[in-house]
Protein backbone atom coordinates (compact mmCIF):
# COMPACT_ATOMS: atom_id res chain seq x y z
CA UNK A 1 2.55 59.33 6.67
CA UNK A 2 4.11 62.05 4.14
CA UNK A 3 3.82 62.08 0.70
CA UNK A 4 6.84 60.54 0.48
CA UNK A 5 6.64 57.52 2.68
CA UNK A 6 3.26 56.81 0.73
CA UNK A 7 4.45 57.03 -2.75
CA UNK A 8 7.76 54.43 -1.81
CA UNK A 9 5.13 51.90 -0.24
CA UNK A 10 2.78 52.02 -2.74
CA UNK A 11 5.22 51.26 -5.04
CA UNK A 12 6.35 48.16 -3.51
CA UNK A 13 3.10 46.79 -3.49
CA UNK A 14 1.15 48.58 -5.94
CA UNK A 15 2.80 46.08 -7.95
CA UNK A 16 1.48 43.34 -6.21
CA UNK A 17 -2.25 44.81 -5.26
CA UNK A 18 -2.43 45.29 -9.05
CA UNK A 19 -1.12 41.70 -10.03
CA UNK A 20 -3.77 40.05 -7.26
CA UNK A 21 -6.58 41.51 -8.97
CA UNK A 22 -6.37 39.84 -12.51
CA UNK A 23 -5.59 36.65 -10.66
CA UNK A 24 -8.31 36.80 -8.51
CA UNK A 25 -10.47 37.50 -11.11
CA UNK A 26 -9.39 34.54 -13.54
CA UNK A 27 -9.88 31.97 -9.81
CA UNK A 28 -13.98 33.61 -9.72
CA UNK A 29 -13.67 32.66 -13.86
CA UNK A 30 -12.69 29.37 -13.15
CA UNK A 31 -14.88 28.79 -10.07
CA UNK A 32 -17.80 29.98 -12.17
CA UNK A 33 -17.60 26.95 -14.85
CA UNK A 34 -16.34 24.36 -12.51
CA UNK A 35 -19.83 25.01 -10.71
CA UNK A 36 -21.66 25.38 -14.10
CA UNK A 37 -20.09 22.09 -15.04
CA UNK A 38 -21.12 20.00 -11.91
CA UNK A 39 -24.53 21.61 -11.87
CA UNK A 40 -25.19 20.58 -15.09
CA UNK A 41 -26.74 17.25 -16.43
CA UNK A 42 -24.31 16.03 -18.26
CA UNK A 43 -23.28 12.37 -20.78
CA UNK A 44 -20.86 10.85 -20.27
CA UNK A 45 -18.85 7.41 -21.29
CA UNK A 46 -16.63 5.03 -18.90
CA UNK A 47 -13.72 3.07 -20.19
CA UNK A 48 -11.91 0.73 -17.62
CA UNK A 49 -8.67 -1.07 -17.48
CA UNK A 50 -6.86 -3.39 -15.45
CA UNK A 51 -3.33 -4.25 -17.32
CA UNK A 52 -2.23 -8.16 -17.08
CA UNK A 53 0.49 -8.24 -14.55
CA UNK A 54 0.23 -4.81 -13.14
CA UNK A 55 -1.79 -4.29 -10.04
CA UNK A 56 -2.95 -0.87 -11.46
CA UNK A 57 -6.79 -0.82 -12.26
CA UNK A 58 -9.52 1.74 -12.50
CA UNK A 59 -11.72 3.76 -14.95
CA UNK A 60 -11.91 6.69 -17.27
CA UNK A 61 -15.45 8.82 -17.36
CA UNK A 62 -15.44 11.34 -19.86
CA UNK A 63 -17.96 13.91 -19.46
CA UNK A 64 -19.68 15.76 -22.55
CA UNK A 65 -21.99 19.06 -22.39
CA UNK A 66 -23.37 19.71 -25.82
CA UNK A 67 -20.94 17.09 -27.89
CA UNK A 68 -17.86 19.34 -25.80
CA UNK A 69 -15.92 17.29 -23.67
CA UNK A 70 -15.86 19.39 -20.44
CA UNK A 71 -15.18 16.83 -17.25
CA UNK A 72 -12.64 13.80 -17.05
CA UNK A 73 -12.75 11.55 -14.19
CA UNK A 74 -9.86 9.17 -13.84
CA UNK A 75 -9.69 6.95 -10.95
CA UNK A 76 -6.83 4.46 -10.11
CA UNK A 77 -5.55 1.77 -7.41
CA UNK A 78 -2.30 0.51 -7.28
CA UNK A 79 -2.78 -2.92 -5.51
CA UNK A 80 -3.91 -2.17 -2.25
CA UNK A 81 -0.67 0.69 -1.24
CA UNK A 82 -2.88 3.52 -2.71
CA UNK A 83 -4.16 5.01 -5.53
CA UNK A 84 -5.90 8.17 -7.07
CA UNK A 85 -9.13 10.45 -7.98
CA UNK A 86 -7.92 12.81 -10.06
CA UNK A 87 -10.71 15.03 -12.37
CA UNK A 88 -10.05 17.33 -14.70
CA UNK A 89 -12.03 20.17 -16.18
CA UNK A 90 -11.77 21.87 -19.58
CA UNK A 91 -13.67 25.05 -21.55
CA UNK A 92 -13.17 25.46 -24.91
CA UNK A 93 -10.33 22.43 -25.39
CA UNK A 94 -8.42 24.16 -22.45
CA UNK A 95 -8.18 22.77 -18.75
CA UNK A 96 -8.60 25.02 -16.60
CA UNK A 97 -8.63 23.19 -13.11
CA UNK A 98 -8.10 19.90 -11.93
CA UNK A 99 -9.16 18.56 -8.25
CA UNK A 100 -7.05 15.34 -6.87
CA UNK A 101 -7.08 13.19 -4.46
CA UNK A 102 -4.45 10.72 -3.51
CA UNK A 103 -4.04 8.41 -0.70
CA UNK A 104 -1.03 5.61 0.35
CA UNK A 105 -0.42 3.77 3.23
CA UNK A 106 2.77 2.19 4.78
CA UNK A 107 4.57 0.93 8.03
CA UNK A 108 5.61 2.27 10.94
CA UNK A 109 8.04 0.35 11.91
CA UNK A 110 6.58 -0.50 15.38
CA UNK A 111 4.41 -3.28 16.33
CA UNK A 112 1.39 -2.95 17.94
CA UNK A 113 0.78 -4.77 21.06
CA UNK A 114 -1.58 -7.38 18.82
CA UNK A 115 1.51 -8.10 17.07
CA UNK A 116 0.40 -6.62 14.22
CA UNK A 117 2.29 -4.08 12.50
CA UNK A 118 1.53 -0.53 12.77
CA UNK A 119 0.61 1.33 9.85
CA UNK A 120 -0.01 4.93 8.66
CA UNK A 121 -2.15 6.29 5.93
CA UNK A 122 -1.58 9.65 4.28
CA UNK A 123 -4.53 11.14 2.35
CA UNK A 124 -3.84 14.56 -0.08
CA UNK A 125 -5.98 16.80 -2.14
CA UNK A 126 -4.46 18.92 -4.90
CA UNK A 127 -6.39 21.78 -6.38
CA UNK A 128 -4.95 23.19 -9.49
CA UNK A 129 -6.17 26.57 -11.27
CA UNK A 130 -4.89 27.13 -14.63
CA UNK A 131 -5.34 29.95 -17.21
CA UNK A 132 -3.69 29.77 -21.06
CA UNK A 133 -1.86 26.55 -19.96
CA UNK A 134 -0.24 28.11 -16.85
CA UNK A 135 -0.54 27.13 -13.62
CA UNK A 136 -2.05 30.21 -11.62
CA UNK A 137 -2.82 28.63 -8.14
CA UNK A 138 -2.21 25.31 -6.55
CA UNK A 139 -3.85 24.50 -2.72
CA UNK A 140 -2.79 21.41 -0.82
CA UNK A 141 -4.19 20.03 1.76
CA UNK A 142 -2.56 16.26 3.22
CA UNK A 143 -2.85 14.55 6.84
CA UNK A 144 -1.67 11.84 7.74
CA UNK A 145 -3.45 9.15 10.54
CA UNK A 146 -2.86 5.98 11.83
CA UNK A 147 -6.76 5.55 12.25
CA UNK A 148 -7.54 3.96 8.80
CA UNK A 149 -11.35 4.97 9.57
CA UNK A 150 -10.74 8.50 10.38
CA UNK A 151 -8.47 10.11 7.44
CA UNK A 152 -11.23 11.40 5.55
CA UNK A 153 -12.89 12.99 8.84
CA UNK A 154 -9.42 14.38 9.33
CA UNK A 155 -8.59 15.74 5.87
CA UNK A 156 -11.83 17.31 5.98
CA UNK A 157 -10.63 19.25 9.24
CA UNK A 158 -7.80 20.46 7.15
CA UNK A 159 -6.77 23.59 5.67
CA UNK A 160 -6.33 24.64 2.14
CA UNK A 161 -2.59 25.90 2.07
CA UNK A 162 -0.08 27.10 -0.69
CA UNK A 163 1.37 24.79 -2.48
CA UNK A 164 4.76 24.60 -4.58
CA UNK A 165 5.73 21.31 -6.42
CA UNK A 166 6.53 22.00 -10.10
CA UNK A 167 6.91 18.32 -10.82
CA UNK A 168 3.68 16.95 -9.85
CA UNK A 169 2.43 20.36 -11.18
CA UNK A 170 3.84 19.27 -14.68
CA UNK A 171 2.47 15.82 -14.86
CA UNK A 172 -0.57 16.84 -13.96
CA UNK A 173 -0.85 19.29 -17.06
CA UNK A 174 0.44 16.38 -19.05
CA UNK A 175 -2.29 14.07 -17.94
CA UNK A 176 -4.80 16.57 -18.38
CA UNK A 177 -3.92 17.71 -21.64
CA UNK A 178 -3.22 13.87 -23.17
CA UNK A 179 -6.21 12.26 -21.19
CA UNK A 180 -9.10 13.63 -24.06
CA UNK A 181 -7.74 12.07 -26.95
CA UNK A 182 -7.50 8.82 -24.65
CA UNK A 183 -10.20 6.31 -26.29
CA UNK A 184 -9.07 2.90 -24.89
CA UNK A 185 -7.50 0.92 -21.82
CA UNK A 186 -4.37 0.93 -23.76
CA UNK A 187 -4.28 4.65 -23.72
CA UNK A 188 -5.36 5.01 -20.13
CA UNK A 189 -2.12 3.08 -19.08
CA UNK A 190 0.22 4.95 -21.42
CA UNK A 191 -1.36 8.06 -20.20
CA UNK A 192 -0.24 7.00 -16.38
CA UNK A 193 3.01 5.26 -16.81
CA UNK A 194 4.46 7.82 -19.47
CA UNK A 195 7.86 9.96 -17.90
């Protein structure tokens, strides 16, 4: 390759090569305290709520290292169609990743030969990385099974990919960010059902 050639491709991706490194760098950051955090031995306090005439119930655990809130673990059904896992981590006051999992079901359509009808579950995981309140990284992983018994085997079997959704991306930072001044049931539920 001349001088030439090397100097115009380099400078295409030099750009990039040099852009992956800080990024990379800030994911090993972030991987470093998420493992510090579940390694450690940490207090914590559970609030629950199940709203009168709402089929949404679950709990809160808030998770402190030192008197620092560093873990929040907020787990929800929605009547028996689904519901979430979704934990959030924080150094300093700032979250800096947050791990969900989510998981509906619905019908088919078809009948099965019981005369039942036929039904599918979809299961997701979101992993978020963020760094001064910006998204960084965001892997996705979802399958979808008509063997109620087998969707964790087969989201297990699943890849990691890429993932682009700005919207759930937002909410999530919303939760995450409102859920440590949350202190009651009351909160909890304005924390899910706010726009």
């Amino acid at each position: 390759m001349n001088h030439f050639a090397f100097f115009f491709a380099f400078s295409l991706l030099g750009p990039v090569w040099l852009n992956a490194a800080p990024t990379e760098d800030l994911i090993t950051d972030i991987r470093s305290k998420y493992n510090a955090i579940e390694n450690a031995s940490l207090k914590s306090e559970t609030i629950r709520f199940a709203p009168q005439d709402d089929p949404m119930e679950g709990t809160m655990k808030r998770y402190f290292s030192d008197g620092e809130l560093v873990k929040i673990s907020l787990s929800y059904t929605i009547g028996d169609h689904g519901g979430a896992d979704e934990t959030y981590y924080y150094s300093g006051g700032q979250l800096f990743f947050a791990f969900i999992t989510d998981s509906s079901w619905g019908f088919t359509g078809k009948t099965l030969s019981n005369g039942e009808s036929e039904t599918v579950d979809t299961v997701s995981e979101h992993r978020m990385y963020f760094a001064n309140g910006q998204l960084i990284r965001y892997l996705r992983k979802s399958v979808e099974t008509k063997d109620p018994d087998g969707a964790a085997k087969a989201l297990a079997k699943a890849e990691n990919e890429p993932y682009t959704d700005p919207e759930f991306a937002q909410t999530t930072l919303r939760r995450a960010m409102g859920a440590p001044s949350v202190t009651s049931a009351a909160g909890i539920e304005s924390l899910l059902t706010a726009e």
